[in-house]
N, C-alpha and C. Protein backbone atom coordinates (compact mmCIF):
# COMPACT_ATOMS: atom_id res chain seq x y z
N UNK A 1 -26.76 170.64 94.39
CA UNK A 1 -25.93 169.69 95.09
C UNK A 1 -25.23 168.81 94.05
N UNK A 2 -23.84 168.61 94.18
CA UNK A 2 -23.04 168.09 93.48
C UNK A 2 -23.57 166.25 93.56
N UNK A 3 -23.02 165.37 92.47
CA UNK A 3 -23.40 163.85 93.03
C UNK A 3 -21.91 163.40 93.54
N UNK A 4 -21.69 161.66 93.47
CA UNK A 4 -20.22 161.79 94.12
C UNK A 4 -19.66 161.88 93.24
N UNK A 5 -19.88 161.58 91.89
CA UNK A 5 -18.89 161.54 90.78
C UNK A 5 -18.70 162.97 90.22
N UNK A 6 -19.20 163.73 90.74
CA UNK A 6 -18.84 165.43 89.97
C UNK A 6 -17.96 165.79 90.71
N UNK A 7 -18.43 165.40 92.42
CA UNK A 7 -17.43 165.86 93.67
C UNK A 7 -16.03 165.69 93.38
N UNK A 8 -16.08 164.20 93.24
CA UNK A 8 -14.19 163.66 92.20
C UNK A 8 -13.72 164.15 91.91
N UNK A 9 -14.73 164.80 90.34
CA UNK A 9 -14.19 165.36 89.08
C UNK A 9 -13.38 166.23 90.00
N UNK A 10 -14.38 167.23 90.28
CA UNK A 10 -13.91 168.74 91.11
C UNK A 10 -12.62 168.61 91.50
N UNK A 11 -12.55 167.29 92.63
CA UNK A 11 -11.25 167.25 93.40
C UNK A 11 -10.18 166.93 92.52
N UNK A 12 -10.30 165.93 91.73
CA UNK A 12 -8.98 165.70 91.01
C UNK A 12 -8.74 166.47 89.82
N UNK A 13 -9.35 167.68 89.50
CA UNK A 13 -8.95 168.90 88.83
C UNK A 13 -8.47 169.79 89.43
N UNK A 14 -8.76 170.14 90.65
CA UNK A 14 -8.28 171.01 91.65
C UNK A 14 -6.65 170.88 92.35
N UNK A 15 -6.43 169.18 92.23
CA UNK A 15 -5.23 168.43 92.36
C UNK A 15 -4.48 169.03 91.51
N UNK A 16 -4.89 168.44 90.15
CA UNK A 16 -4.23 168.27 88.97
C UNK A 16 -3.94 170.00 88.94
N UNK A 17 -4.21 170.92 88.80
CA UNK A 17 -4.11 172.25 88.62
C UNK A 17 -3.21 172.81 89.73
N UNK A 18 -3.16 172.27 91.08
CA UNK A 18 -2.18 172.85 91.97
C UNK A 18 -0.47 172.12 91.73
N UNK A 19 -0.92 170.66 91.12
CA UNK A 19 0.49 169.95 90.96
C UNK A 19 0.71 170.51 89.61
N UNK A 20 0.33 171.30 88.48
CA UNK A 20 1.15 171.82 87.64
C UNK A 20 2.12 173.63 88.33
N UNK A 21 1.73 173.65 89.35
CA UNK A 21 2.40 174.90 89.64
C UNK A 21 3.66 174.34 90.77
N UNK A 22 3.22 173.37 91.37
CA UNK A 22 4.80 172.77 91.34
C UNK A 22 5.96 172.50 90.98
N UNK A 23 7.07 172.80 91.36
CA UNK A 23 8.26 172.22 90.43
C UNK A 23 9.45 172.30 91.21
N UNK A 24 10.73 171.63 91.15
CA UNK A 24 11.55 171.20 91.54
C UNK A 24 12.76 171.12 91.04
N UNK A 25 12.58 172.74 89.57
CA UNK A 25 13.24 172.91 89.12
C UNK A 25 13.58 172.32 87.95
N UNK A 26 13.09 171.48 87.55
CA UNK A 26 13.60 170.43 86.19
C UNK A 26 14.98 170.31 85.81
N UNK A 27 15.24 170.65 85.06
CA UNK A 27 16.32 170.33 84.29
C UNK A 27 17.76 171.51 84.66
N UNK A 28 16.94 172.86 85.81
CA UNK A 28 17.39 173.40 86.35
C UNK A 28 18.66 173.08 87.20
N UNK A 29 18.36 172.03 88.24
CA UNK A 29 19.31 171.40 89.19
C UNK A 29 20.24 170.27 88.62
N UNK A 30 19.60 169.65 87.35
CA UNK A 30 20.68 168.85 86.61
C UNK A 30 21.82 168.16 87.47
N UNK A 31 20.57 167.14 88.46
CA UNK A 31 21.56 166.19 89.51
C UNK A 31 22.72 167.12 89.95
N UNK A 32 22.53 168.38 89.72
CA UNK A 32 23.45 168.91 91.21
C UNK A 32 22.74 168.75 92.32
N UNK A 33 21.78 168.39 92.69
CA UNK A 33 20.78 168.66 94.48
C UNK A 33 20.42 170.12 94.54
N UNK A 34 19.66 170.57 94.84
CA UNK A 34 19.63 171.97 95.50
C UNK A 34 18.29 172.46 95.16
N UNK A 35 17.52 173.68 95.70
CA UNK A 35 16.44 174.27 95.69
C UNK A 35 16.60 175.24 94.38
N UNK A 36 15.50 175.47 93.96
CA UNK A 36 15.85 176.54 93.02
C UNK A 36 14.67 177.40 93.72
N UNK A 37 14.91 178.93 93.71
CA UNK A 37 14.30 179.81 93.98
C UNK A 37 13.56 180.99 93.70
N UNK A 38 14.22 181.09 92.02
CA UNK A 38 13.74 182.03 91.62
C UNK A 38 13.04 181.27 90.10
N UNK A 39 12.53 181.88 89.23
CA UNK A 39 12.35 181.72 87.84
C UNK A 39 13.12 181.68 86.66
N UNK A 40 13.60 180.74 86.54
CA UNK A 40 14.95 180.97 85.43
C UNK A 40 14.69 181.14 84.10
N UNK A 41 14.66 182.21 83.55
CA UNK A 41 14.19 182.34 82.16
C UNK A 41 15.10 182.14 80.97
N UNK A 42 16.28 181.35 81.37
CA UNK A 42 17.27 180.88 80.58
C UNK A 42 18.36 182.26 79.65
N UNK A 43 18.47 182.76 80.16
CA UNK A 43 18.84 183.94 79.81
C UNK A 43 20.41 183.84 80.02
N UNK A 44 21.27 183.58 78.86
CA UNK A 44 22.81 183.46 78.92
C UNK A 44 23.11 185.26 79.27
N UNK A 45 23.21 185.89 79.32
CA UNK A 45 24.01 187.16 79.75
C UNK A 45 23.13 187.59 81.29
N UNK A 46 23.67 187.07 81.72
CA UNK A 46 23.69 187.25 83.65
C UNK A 46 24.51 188.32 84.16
N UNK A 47 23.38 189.73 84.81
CA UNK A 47 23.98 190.40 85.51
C UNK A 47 24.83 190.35 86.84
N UNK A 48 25.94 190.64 86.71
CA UNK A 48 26.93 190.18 88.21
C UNK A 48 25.95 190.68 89.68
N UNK A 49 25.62 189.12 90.35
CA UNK A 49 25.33 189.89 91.58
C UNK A 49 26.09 190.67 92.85
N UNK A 50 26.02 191.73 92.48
CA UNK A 50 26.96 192.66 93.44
C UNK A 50 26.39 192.68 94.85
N UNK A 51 25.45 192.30 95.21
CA UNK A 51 25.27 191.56 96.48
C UNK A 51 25.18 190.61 96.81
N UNK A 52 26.34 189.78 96.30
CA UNK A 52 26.16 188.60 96.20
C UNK A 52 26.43 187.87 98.11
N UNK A 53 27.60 188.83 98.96
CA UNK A 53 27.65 188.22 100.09
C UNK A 53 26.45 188.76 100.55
N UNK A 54 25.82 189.69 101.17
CA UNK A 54 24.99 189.64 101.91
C UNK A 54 23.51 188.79 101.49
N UNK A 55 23.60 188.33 100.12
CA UNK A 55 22.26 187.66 99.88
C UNK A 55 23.03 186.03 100.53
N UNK A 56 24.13 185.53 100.48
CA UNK A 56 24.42 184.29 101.08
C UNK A 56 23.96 184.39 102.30
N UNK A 57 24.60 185.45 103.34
CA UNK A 57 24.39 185.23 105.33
C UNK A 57 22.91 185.67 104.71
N UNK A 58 22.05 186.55 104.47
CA UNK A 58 20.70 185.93 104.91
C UNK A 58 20.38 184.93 104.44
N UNK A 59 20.48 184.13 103.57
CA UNK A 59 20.38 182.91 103.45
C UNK A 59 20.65 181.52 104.29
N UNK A 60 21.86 181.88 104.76
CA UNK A 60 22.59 180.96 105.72
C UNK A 60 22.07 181.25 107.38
N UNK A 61 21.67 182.61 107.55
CA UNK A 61 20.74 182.55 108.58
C UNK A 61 19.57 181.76 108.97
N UNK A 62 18.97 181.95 107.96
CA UNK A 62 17.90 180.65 108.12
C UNK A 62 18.30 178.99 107.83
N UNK A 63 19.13 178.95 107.07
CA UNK A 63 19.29 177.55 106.58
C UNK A 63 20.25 176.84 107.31
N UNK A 64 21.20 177.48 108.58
CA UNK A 64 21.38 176.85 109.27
C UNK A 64 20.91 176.70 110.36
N UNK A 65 21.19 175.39 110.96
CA UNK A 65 20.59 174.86 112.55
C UNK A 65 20.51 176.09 113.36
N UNK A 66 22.25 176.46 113.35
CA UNK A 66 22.97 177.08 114.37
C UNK A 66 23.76 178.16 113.67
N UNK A 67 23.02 179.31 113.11
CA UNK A 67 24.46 180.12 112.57
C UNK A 67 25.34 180.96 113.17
N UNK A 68 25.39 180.64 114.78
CA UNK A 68 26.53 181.39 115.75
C UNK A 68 27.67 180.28 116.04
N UNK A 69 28.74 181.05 115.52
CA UNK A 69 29.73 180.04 115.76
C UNK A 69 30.66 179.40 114.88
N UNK A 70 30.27 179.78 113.12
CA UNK A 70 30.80 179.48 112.34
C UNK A 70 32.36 179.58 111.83
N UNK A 71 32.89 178.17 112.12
CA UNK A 71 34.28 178.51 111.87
C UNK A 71 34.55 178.34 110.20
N UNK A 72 36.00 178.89 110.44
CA UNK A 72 36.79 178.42 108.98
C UNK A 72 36.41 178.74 107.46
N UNK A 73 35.38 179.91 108.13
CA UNK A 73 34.71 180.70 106.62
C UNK A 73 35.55 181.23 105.67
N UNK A 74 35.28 180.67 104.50
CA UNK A 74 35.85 181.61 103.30
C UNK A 74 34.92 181.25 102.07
N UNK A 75 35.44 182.31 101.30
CA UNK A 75 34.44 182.64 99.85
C UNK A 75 34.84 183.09 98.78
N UNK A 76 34.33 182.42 97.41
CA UNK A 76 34.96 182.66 96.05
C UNK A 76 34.66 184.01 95.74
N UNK A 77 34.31 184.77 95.02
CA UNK A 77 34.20 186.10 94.09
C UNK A 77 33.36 185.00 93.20
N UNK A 78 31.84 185.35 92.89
CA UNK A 78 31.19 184.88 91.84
C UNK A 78 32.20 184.90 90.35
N UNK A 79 31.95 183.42 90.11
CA UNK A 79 32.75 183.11 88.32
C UNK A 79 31.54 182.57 87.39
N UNK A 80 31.60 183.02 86.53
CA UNK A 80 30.52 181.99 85.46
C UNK A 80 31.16 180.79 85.35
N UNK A 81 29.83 179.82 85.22
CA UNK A 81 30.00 178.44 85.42
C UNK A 81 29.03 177.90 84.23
N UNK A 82 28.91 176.54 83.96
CA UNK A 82 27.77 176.50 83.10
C UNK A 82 27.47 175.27 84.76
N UNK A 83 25.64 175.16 84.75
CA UNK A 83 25.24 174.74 85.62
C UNK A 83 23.82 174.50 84.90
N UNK A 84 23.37 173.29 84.65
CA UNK A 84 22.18 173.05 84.66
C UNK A 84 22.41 173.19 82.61
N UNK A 85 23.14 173.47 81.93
CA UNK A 85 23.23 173.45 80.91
C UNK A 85 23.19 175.09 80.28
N UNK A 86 23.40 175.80 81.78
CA UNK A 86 23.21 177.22 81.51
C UNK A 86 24.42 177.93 82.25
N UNK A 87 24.67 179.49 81.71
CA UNK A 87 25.90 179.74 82.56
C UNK A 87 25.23 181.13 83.27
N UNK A 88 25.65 180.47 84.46
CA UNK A 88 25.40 181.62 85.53
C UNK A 88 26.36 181.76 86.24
N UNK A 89 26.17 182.91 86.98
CA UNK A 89 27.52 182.94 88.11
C UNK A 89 26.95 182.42 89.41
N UNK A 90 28.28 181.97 89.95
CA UNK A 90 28.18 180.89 90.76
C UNK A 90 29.26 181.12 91.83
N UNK A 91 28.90 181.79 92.91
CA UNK A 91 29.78 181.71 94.33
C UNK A 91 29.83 180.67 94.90
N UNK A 92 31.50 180.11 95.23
CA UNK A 92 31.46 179.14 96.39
C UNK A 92 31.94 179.46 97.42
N UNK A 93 31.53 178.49 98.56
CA UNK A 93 32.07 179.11 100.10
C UNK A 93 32.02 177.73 100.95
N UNK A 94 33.08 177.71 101.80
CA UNK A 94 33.03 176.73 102.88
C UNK A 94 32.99 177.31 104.11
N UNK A 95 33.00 176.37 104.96
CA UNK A 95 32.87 176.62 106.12
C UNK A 95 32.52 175.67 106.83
N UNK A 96 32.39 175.66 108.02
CA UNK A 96 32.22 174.88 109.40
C UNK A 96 31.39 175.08 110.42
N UNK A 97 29.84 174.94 110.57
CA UNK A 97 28.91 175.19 111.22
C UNK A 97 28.64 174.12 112.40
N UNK A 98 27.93 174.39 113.39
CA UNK A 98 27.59 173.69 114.62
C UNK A 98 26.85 172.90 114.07
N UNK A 99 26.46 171.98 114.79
CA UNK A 99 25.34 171.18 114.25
C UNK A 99 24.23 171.57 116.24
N UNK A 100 23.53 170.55 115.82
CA UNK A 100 22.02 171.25 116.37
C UNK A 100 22.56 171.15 117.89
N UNK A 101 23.42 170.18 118.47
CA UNK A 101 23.93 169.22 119.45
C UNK A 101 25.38 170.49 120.09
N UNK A 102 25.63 171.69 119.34
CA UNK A 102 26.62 172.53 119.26
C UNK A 102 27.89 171.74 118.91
N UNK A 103 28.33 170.91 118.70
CA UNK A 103 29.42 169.80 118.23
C UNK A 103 29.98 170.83 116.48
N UNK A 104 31.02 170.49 116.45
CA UNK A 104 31.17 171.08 114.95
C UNK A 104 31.28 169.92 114.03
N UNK A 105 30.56 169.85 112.61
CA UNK A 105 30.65 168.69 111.53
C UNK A 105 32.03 168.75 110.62
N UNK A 106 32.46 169.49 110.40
CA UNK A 106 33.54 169.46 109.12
C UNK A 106 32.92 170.39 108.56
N UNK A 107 34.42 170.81 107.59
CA UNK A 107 33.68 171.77 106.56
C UNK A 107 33.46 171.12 105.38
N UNK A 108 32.20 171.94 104.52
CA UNK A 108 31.50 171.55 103.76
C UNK A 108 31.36 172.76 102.84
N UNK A 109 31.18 172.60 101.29
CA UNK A 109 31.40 173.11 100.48
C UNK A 109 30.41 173.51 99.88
N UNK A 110 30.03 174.29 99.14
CA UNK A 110 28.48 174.91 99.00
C UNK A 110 28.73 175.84 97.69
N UNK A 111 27.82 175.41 96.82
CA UNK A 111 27.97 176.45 95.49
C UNK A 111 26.62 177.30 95.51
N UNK A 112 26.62 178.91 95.83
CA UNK A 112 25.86 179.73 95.55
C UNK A 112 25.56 179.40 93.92
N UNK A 113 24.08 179.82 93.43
CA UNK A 113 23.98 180.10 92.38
C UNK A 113 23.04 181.15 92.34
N UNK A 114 23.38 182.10 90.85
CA UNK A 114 22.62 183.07 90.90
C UNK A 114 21.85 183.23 89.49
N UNK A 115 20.70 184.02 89.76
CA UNK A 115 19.64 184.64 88.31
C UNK A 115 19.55 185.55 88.67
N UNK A 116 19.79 186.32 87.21
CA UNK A 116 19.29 187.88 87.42
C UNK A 116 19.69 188.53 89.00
N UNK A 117 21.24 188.16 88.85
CA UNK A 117 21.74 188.26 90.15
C UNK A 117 21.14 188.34 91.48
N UNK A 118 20.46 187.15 91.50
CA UNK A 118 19.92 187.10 92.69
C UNK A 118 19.72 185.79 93.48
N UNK A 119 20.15 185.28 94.40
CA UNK A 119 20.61 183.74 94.57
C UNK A 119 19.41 183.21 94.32
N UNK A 120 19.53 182.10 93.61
CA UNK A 120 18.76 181.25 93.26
C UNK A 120 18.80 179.59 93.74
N UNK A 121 19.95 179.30 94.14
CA UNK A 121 19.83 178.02 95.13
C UNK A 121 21.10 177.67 95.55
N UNK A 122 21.06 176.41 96.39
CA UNK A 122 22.41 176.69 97.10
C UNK A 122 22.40 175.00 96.52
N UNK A 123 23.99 174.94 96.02
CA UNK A 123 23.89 173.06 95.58
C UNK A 123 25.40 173.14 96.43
N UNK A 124 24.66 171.38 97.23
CA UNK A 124 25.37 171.13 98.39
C UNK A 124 26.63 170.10 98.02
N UNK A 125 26.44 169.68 96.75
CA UNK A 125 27.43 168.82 96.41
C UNK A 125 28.21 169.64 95.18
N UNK A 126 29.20 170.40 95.75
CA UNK A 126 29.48 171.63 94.72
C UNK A 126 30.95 171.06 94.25
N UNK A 127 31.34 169.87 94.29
CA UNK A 127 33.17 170.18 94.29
C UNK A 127 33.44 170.44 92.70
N UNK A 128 32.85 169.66 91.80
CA UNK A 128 32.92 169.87 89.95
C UNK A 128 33.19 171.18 89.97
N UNK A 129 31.84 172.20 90.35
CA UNK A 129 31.44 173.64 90.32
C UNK A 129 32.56 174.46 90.65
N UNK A 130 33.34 174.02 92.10
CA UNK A 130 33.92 175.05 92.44
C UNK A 130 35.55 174.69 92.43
N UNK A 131 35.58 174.13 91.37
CA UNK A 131 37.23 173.55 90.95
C UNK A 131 37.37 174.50 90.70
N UNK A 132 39.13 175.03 91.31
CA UNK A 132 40.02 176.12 91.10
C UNK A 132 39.35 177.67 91.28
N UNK A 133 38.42 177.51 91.85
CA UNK A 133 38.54 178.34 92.68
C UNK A 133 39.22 179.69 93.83
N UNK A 134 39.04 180.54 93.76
CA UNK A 134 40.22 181.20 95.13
C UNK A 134 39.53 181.48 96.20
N UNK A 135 39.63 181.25 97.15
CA UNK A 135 38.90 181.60 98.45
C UNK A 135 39.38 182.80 99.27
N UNK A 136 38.80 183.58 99.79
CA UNK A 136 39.69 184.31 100.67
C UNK A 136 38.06 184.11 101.81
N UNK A 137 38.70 185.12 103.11
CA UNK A 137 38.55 184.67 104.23
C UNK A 137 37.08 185.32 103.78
N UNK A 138 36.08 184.61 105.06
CA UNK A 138 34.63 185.39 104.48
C UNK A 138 33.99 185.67 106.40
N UNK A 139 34.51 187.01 107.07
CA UNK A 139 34.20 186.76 108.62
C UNK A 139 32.96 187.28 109.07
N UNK A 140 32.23 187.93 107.79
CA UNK A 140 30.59 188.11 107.96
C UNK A 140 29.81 187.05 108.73
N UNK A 141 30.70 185.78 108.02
CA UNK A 141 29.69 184.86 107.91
C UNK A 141 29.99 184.18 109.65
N UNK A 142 32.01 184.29 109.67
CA UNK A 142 31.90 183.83 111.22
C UNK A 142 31.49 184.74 112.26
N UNK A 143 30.60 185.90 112.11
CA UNK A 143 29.85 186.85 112.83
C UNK A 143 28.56 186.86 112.99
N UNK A 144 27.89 185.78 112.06
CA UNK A 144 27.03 185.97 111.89
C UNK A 144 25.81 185.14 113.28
N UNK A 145 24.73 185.69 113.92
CA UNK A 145 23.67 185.68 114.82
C UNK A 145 22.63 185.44 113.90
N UNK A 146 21.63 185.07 115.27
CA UNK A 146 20.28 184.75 115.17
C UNK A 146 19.38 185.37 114.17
């Protein structure tokens, strides 16, 4: 039988060992906002993700409220960017989604990012990122269901 002070120990090692596998990306998101998703092993020569739209709509399937209904879609062609102090390619896309209430918000601007061509997070405050840009129409996305 443990006493209370071993019990502690136990617990606040057990803490301490689950909060080092945490992270939030560090230096990754570099005050852009956004999730990071994959493992970035800092690797400057980034393979083009050639699926780059269909990895966005499943993405945007889940991450929106409401993804039936989406107006005013369009989307860049991934460009290298430097992001986070690293250059990856980086799709942008707007658009115009319902909100939960079915009401529409405005459109809003969204920079895909990718590793090892594979999206790695979506930063919601993208306008720096996706200066000059070309958009063309993106109607996957205004097709896109449950």
């Amino acid at each position: 039988m443990l006493g209370a002070s071993a019990k502690f120990l136990a617990i606040a090692l057990l803490a301490g060992s689950l909060a080092a596998c945490v992270t939030d990306g560090g230096d990754q998101s570099s005050n852009q906002g956004g999730m990071v998703y994959t493992d970035d092993r800092g690797v400057a020569d980034q393979p083009f993700p050639k699926d780059y739209r269909e990895q966005v709509l499943a993405f945007l399937r889940t991450y929106l409220n409401n993804p039936v209904g989406v107006r005013d879609a369009a989307m860049a062609e991934p460009v290298q960017r430097t992001v986070g102090g690293r250059l990856r390619y980086v799709s942008c896309l707007r658009y115009n989604a319902r909100e939960i209430d079915g009401s529409y918000g405005g459109v809003v601007q969204r920079a895909a990012v990718y590793v090892d061509a594979r999206l790695d997070r979506m930063i919601e405050k993208a306008g720096e990122i996706c200066a000059g840009v070309a958009y063309a129409p993106f109607p996957e996305l205004e097709k896109l269901t449950r």
